[in-house]
C-alpha atoms as a PDB file:
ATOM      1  CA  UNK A   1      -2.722   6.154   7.040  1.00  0.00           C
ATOM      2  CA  UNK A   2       0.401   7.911   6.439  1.00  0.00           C
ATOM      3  CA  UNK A   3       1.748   8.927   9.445  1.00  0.00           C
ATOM      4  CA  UNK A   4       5.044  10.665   9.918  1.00  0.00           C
ATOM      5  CA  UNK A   5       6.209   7.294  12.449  1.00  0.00           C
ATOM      6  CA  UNK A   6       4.895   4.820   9.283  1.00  0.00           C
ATOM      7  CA  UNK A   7       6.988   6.747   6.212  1.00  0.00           C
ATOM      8  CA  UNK A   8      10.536   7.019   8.384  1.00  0.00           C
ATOM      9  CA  UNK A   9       9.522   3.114   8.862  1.00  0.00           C
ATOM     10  CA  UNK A  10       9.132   2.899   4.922  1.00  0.00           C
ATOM     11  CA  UNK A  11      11.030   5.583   3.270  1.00  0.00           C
ATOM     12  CA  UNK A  12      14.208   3.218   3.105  1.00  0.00           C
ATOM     13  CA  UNK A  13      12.418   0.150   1.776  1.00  0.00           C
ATOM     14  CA  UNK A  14      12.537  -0.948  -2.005  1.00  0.00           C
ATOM     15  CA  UNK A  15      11.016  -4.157  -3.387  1.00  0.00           C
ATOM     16  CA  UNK A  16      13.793  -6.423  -5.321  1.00  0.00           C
ATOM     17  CA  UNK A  17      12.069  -4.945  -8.210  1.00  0.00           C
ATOM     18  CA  UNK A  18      13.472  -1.647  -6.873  1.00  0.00           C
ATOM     19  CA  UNK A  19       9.923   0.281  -6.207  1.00  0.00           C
ATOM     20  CA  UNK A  20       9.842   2.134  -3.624  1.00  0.00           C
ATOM     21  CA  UNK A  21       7.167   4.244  -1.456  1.00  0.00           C
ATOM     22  CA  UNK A  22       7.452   6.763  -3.424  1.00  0.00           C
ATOM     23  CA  UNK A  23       6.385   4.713  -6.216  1.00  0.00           C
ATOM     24  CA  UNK A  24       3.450   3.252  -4.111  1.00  0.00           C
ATOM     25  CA  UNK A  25       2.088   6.812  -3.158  1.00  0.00           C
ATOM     26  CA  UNK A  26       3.058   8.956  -6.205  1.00  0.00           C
ATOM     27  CA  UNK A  27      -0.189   8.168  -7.650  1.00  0.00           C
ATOM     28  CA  UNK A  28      -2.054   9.943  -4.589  1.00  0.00           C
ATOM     29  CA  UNK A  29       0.547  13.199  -4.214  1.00  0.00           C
ATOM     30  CA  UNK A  30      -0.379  13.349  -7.922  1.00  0.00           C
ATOM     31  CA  UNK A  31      -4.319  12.825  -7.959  1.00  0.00           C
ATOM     32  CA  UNK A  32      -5.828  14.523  -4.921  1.00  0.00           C
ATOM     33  CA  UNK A  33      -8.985  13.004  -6.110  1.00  0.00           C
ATOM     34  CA  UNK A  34      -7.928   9.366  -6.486  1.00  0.00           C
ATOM     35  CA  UNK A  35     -10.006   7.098  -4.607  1.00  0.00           C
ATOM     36  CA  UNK A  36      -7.628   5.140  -2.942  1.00  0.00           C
ATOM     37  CA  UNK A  37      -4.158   7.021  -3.815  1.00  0.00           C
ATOM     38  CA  UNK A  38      -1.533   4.332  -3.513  1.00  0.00           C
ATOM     39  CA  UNK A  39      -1.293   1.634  -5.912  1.00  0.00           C
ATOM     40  CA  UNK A  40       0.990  -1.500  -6.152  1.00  0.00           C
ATOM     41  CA  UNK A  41       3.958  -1.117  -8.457  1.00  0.00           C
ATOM     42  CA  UNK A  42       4.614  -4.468  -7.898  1.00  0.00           C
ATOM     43  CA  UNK A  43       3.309  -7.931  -6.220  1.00  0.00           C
ATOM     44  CA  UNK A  44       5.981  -7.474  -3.814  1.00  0.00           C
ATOM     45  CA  UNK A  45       5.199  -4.227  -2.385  1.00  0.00           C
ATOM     46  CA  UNK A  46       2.060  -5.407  -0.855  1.00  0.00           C
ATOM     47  CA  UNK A  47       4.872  -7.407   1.428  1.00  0.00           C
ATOM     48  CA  UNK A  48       6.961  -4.615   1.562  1.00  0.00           C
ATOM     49  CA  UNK A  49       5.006  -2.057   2.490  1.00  0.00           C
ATOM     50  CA  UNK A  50       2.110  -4.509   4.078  1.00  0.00           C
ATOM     51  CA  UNK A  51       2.144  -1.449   7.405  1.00  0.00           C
ATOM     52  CA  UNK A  52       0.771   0.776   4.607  1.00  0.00           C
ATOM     53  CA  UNK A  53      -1.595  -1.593   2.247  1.00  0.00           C
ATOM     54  CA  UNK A  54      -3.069  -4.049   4.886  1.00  0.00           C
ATOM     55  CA  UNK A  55      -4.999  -1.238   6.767  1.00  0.00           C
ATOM     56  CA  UNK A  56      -5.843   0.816   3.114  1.00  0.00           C
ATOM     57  CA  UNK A  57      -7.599  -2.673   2.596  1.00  0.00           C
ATOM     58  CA  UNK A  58      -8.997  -3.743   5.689  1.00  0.00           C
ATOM     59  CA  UNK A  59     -10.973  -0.504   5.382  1.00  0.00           C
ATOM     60  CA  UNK A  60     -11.788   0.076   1.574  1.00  0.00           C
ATOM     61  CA  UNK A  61     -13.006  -3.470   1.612  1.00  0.00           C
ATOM     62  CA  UNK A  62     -14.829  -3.188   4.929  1.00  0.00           C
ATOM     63  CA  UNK A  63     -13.117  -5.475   7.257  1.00  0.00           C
ATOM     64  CA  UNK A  64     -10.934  -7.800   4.569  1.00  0.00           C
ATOM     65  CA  UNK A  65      -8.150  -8.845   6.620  1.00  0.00           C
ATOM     66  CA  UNK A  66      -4.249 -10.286   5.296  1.00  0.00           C
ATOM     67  CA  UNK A  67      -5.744 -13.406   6.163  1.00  0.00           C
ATOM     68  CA  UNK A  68      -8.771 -13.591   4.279  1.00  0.00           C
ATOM     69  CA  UNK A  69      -9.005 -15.136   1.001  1.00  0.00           C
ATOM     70  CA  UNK A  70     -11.051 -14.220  -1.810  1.00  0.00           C
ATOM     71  CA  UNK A  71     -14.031 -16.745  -2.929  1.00  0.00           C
ATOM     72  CA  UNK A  72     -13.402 -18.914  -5.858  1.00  0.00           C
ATOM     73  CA  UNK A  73     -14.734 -17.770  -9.443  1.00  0.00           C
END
Protein backbone atom coordinates (compact mmCIF):
# COMPACT_ATOMS: atom_id res chain seq x y z
CA UNK A 1 0.00 0.00 0.00
CA UNK A 2 3.05 1.88 0.61
CA UNK A 3 4.46 2.79 -2.40
CA UNK A 4 7.53 4.91 -2.85
CA UNK A 5 5.02 7.68 -5.10
CA UNK A 6 2.34 7.48 -1.84
CA UNK A 7 5.15 8.21 1.18
CA UNK A 8 6.98 11.35 -0.86
CA UNK A 9 3.05 12.33 -1.12
CA UNK A 10 2.82 11.82 2.81
CA UNK A 11 6.15 12.12 4.35
CA UNK A 12 5.57 16.02 4.80
CA UNK A 13 2.08 15.80 6.25
CA UNK A 14 1.31 16.17 10.10
CA UNK A 15 -2.18 16.24 11.62
CA UNK A 16 -2.79 19.63 13.81
CA UNK A 17 -2.19 17.22 16.53
CA UNK A 18 1.32 16.99 15.04
CA UNK A 19 1.32 13.01 14.10
CA UNK A 20 2.81 12.24 11.40
CA UNK A 21 3.32 9.04 9.00
CA UNK A 22 5.75 7.97 10.81
CA UNK A 23 3.54 7.81 13.68
CA UNK A 24 0.79 6.05 11.56
CA UNK A 25 3.24 3.25 10.32
CA UNK A 26 5.70 2.89 13.26
CA UNK A 27 3.53 0.31 14.62
CA UNK A 28 4.09 -1.97 11.38
CA UNK A 29 8.17 -1.18 10.90
CA UNK A 30 8.01 -2.32 14.55
CA UNK A 31 5.69 -5.54 14.46
CA UNK A 32 6.35 -7.46 11.26
CA UNK A 33 3.57 -9.61 12.41
CA UNK A 34 0.88 -6.99 13.07
CA UNK A 35 -2.17 -7.63 11.25
CA UNK A 36 -2.83 -4.50 9.82
CA UNK A 37 0.50 -2.39 10.71
CA UNK A 38 -0.64 1.20 10.69
CA UNK A 39 -2.81 2.52 13.27
CA UNK A 40 -4.48 5.99 13.80
CA UNK A 41 -2.65 8.27 16.20
CA UNK A 42 -5.31 10.46 15.88
CA UNK A 43 -9.04 11.05 14.38
CA UNK A 44 -7.47 13.34 12.06
CA UNK A 45 -5.03 11.22 10.39
CA UNK A 46 -7.61 9.12 8.82
CA UNK A 47 -8.13 12.69 6.78
CA UNK A 48 -4.69 13.22 6.55
CA UNK A 49 -3.40 10.36 5.38
CA UNK A 50 -6.99 9.07 3.84
CA UNK A 51 -4.41 7.88 0.33
CA UNK A 52 -2.99 5.44 2.92
CA UNK A 53 -6.10 4.32 5.33
CA UNK A 54 -9.06 4.35 2.80
CA UNK A 55 -7.57 1.45 0.66
CA UNK A 56 -6.03 -0.50 4.13
CA UNK A 57 -9.91 -0.44 4.81
CA UNK A 58 -11.63 -0.96 1.73
CA UNK A 59 -9.70 -4.24 1.75
CA UNK A 60 -9.43 -5.48 5.48
CA UNK A 61 -13.13 -4.89 5.62
CA UNK A 62 -13.87 -6.40 2.22
CA UNK A 63 -15.16 -3.67 0.12
CA UNK A 64 -16.07 -0.83 3.04
CA UNK A 65 -15.75 2.25 1.17
CA UNK A 66 -15.13 6.27 2.74
CA UNK A 67 -18.61 6.48 2.02
CA UNK A 68 -20.14 3.77 3.79
CA UNK A 69 -21.48 4.08 7.15
CA UNK A 70 -21.54 1.66 9.81
CA UNK A 71 -25.13 0.15 10.97
CA UNK A 72 -26.63 1.53 14.05
CA UNK A 73 -26.11 -0.42 17.50
Amino acid sequence: YLTRELFDQLKTKKTSFGSTLLDVIQSGLENHDSGVGIYAPDAESYTVFADLFDPIIDDYHKGFKKTDKHPPK
